[in-house]
Protein backbone atom coordinates (compact mmCIF):
# COMPACT_ATOMS: atom_id res chain seq x y z
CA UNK A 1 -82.38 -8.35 21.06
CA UNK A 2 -79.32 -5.69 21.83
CA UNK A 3 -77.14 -6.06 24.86
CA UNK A 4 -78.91 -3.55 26.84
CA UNK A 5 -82.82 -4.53 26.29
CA UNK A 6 -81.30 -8.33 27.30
CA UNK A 7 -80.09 -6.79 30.60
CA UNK A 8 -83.45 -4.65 30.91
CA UNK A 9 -85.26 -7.56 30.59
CA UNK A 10 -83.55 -9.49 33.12
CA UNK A 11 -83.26 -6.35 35.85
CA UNK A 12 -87.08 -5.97 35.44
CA UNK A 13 -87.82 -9.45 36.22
CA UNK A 14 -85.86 -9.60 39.53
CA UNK A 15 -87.36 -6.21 40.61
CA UNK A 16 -90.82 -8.10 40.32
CA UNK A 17 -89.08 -10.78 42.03
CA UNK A 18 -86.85 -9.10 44.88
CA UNK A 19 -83.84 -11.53 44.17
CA UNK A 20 -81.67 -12.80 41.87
CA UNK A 21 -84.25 -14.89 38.91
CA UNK A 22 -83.53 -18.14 37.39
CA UNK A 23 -83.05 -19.08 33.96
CA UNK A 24 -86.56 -20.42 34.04
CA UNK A 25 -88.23 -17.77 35.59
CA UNK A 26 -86.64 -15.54 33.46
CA UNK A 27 -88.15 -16.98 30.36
CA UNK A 28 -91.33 -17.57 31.59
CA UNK A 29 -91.54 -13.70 32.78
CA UNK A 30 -90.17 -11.96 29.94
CA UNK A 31 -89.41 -14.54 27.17
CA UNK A 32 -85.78 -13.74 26.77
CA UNK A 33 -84.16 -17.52 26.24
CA UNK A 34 -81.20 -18.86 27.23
CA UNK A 35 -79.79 -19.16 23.60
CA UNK A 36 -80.51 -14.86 23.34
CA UNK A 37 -78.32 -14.52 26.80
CA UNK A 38 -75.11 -16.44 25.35
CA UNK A 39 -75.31 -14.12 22.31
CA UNK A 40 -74.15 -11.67 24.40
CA UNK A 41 -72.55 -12.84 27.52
CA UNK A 42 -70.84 -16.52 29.00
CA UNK A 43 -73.95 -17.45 30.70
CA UNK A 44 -76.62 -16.15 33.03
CA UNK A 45 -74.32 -15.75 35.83
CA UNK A 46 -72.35 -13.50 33.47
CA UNK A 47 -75.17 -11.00 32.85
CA UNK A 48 -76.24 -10.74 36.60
CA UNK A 49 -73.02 -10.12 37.66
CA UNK A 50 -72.81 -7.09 35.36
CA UNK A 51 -76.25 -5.61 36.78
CA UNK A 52 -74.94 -6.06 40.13
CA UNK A 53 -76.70 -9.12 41.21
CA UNK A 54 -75.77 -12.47 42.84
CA UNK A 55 -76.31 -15.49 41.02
CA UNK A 56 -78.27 -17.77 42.57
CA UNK A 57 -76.88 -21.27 43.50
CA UNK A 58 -77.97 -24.66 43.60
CA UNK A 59 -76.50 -26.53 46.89
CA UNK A 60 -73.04 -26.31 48.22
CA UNK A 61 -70.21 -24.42 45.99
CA UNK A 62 -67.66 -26.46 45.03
CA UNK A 63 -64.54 -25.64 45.42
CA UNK A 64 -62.14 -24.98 41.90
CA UNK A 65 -59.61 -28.15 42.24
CA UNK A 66 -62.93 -29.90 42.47
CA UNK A 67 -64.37 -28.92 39.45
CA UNK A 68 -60.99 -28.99 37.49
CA UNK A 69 -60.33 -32.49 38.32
CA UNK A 70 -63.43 -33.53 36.77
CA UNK A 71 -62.27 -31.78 33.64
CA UNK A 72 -59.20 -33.81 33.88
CA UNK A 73 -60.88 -37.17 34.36
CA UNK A 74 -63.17 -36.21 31.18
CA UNK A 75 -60.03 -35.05 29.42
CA UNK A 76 -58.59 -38.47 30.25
CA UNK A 77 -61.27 -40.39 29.29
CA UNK A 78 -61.40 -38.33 25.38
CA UNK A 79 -57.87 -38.88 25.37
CA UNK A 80 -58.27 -34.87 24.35
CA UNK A 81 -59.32 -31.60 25.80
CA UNK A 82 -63.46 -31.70 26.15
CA UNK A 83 -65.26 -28.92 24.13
CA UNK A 84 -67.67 -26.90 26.35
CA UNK A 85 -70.66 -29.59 24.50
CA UNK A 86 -68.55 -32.41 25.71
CA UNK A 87 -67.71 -31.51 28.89
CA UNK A 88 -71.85 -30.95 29.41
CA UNK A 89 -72.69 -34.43 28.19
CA UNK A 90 -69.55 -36.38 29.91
CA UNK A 91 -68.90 -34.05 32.94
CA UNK A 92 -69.93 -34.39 36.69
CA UNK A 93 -70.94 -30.49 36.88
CA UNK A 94 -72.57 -27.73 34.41
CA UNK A 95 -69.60 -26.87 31.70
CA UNK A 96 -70.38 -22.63 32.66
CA UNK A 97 -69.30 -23.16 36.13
CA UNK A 98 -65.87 -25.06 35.20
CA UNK A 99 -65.45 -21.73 32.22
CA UNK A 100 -67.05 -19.24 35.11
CA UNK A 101 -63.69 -20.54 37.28
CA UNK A 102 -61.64 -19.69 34.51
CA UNK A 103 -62.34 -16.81 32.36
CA UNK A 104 -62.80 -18.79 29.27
CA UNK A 105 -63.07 -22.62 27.88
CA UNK A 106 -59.40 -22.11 26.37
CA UNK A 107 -57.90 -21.32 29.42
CA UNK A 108 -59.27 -24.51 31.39
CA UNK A 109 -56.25 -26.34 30.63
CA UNK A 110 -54.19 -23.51 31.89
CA UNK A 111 -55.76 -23.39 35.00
CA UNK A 112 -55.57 -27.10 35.40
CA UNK A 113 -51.99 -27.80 35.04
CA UNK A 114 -51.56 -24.19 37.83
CA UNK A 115 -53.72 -26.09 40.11
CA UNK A 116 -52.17 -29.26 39.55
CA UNK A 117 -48.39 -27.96 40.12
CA UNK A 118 -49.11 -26.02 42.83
CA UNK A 119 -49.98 -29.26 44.79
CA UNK A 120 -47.68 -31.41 43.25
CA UNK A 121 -49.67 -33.57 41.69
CA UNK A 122 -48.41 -34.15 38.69
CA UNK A 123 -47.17 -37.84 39.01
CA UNK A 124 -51.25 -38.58 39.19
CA UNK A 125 -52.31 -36.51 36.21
CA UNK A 126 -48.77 -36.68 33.80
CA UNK A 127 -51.25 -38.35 31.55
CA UNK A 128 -53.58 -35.53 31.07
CA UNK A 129 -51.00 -32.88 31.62
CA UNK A 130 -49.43 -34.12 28.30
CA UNK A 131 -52.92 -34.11 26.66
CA UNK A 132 -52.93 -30.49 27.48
CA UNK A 133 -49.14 -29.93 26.26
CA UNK A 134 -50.03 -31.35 23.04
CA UNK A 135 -53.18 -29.88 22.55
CA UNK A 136 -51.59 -26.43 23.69
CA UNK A 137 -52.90 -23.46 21.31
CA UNK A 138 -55.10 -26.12 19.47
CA UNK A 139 -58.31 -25.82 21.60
CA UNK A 140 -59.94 -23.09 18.99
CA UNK A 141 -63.45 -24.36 16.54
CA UNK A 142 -60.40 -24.26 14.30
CA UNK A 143 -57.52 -25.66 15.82
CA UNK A 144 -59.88 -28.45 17.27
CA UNK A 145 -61.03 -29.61 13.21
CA UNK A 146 -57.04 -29.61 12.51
CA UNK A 147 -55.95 -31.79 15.73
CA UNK A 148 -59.01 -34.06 15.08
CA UNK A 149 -58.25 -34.59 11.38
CA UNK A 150 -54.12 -34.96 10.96
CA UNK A 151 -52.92 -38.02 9.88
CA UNK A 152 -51.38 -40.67 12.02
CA UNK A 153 -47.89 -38.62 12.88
CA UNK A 154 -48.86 -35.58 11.51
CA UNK A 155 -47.90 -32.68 13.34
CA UNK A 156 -50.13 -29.91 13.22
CA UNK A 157 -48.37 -26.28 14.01
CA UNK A 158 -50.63 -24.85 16.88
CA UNK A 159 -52.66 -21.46 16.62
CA UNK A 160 -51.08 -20.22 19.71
CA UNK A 161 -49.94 -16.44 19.35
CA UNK A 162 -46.12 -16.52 18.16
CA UNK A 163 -43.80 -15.14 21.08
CA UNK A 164 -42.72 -11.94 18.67
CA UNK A 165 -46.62 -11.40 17.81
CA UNK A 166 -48.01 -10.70 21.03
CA UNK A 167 -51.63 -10.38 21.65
CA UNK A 168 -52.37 -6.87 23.15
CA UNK A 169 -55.03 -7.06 25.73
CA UNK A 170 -58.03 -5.66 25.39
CA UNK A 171 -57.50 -4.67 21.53
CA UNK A 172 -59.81 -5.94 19.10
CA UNK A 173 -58.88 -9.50 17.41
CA UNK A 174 -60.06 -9.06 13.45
CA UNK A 175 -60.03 -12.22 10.83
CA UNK A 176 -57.99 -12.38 7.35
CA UNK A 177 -58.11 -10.07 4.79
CA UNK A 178 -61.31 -10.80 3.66
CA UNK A 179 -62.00 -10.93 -0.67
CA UNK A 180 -65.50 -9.75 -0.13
CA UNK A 181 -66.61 -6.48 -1.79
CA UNK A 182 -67.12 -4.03 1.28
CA UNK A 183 -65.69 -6.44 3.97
CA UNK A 184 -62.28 -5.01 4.82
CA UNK A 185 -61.53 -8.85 6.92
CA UNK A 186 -63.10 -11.92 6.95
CA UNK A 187 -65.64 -12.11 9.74
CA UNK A 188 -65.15 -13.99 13.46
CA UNK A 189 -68.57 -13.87 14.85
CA UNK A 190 -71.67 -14.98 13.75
CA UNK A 191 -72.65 -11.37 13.14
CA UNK A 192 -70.47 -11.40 10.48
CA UNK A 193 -71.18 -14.24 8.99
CA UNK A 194 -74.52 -13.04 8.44
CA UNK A 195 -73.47 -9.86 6.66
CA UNK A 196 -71.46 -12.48 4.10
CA UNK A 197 -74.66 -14.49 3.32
CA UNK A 198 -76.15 -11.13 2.77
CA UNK A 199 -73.49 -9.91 0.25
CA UNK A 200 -73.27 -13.45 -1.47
CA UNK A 201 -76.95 -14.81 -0.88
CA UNK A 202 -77.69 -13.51 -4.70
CA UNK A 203 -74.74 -15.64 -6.10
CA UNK A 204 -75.56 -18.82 -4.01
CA UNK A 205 -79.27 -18.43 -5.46
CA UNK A 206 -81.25 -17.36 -2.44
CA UNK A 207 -83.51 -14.22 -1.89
CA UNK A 208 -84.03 -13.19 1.80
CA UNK A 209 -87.62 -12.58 2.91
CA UNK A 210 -86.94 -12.55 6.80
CA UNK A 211 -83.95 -12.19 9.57
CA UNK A 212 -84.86 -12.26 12.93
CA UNK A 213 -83.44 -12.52 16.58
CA UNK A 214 -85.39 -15.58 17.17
CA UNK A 215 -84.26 -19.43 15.87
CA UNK A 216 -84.62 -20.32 12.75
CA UNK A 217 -82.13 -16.80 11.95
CA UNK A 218 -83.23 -16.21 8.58
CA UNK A 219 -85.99 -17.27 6.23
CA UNK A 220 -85.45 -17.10 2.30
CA UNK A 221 -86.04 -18.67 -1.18
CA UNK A 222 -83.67 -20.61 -3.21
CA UNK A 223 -83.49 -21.19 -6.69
CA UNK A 224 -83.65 -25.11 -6.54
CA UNK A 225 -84.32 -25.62 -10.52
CA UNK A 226 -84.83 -23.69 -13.43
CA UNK A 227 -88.08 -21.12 -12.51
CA UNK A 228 -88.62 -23.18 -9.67
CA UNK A 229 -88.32 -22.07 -5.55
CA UNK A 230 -88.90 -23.28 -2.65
CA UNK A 231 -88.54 -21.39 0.91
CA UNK A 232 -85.85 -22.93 3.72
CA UNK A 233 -85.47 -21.69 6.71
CA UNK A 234 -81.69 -21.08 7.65
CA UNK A 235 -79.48 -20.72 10.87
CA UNK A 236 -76.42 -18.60 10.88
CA UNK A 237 -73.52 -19.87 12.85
CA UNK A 238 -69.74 -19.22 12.72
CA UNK A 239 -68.78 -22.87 13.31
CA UNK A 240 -71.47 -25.59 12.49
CA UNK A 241 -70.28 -26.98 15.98
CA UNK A 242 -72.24 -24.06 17.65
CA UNK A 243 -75.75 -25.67 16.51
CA UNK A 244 -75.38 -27.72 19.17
CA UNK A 245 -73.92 -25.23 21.81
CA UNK A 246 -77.09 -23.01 21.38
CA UNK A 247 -79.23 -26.49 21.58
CA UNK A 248 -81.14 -25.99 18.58
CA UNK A 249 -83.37 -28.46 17.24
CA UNK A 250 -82.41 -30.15 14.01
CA UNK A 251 -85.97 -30.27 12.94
CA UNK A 252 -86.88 -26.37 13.59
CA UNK A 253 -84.53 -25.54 10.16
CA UNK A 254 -83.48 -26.69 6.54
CA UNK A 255 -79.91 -25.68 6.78
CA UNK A 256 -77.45 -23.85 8.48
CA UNK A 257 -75.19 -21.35 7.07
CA UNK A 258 -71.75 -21.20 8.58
CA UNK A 259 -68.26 -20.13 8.29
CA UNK A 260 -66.53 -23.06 9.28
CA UNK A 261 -67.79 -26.13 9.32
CA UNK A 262 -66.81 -28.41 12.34
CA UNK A 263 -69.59 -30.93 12.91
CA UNK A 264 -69.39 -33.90 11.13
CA UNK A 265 -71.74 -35.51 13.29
CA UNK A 266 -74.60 -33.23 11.78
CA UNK A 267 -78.05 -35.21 10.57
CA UNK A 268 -77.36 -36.03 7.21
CA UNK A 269 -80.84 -33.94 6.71
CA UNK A 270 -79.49 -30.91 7.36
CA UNK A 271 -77.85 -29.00 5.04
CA UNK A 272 -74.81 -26.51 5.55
CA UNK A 273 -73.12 -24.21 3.67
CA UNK A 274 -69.73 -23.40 5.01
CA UNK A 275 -69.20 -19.49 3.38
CA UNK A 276 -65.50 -19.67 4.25
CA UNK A 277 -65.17 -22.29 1.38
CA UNK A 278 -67.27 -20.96 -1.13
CA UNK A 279 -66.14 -16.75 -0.55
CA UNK A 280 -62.78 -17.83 -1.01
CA UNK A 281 -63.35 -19.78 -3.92
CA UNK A 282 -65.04 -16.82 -5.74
């Protein structure tokens, strides 16, 4: 589903309405799911906001410090930063409404330690404040597997941007130069990773019978002895983490096709092919 049939979808079901719909009532109305609306944007609140629409609320908003301070006390109790999945399972308050404050997850801790200094509380949180100091530039898929796996002592250089290679706003962010016949750079989206298992699937022994916008991603055959197949079904992810952002069930595929692989908590049943190891070892 594109960008603009997503928003279609979702302006035609509070015209029938005549306010602002649910997540729920979206889905029941037009069957566009929650996992097809963070393709594209944040959250629902995200895409209403673009069509000109107020999301709905649920009680009385809370106010930022509010919401931040939660963070921190989750922050404190991880003794790290909370992903957007572990904020949701060890936070007070849904994890898009702490982001939705924000701009983005990676900024949280930003925003926290502004907050924090601007009323002088940072005798009560020095604890977490230093989390965020240590964790600063580190809060990436990426930098997150490198923090989480240095040795006792280690330290691990952060992937902050360097202070004589600023970031321009608004310009397009691309990967490294990619090895892959007719990728120019490696890719940073889940789009992209798709287009890899399409150039490589042939090499790793698969032939594709199905993609589709709907979960399981792909459906295909693989090779699994000599003049023998068998079909899998196969989602594509750019971190194996994101399985479990998009709330997938680990029964509904065989595998799941990635570019980096950050979940080491994934059922032992499911299978996963992290690209960026294999395409660079080609």
């Amino acid at each position: 589903m594109t960008k603009e049939q997503l928003l279609a979808g979702i302006k035609k079901c509070a015209h029938k309405l005549g306010r602002s719909p649910s997540m729920p009532e979206i889905q029941r109305m037009t069957g566009i799911t929650e996992y097809m609306v963070r393709k594209h944007y944040a959250g629902l609140t995200y895409a209403l906001r673009k069509l000109g629409l107020q999301p709905r609320t649920k009680g009385p908003i809370l106010d930022t410090l509010t919401l931040l301070e939660d963070w921190g006390r989750v922050t404190r109790k991880l003794g790290r930063p909370p992903s957007f999945t572990d904020y949701k399972n060890e936070g007070q308050y849904a994890s898009a409404s702490v982001m939705a404050r924000c701009e983005a997850w990676s900024r949280v801790g930003e925003r926290f330690q502004a907050e924090i200094t601007a009323r002088r509380s940072e005798r009560e949180w020095a604890d977490v404040l230093e989390i965020i100091e240590q964790w600063r530039g580190s809060t990436t898929a990426e930098g997150r597997r490198r923090m989480l796996n240095r040795r006792p002592g280690e330290q691990v250089t952060n992937d902050a941007p360097q202070p004589c290679r600023k970031i321009i706003s608004g310009r397009t962010i691309y990967g490294p130069p990619s090895k892959i016949s007719g990728l120019r750079n490696e890719p940073t989206n889940e789009a992209g990773v798709t287009y890899v298992f399409g150039r490589v699937a042939e090499k790793l022994g698969f032939e594709v019978e199905r993609i589709q916008t709907a979960f399981p991603d792909c459906e295909a055959l693989r090779e699994v002895a000599q003049d023998k197949w068998q079909r899998v079904k196969i989602e594509f992810e750019y971190a194996s983490r994101n399985f479990v952002d998009h709330k997938h069930s680990p029964k509904g595929c065989d595998l799941i096709v990635c570019w980096i692989h950050n979940w080491p908590e994934c059922p032992k049943h499911l299978e996963v092919i992290e690209l960026r190891r294999l395409v660079r070892g080609m």
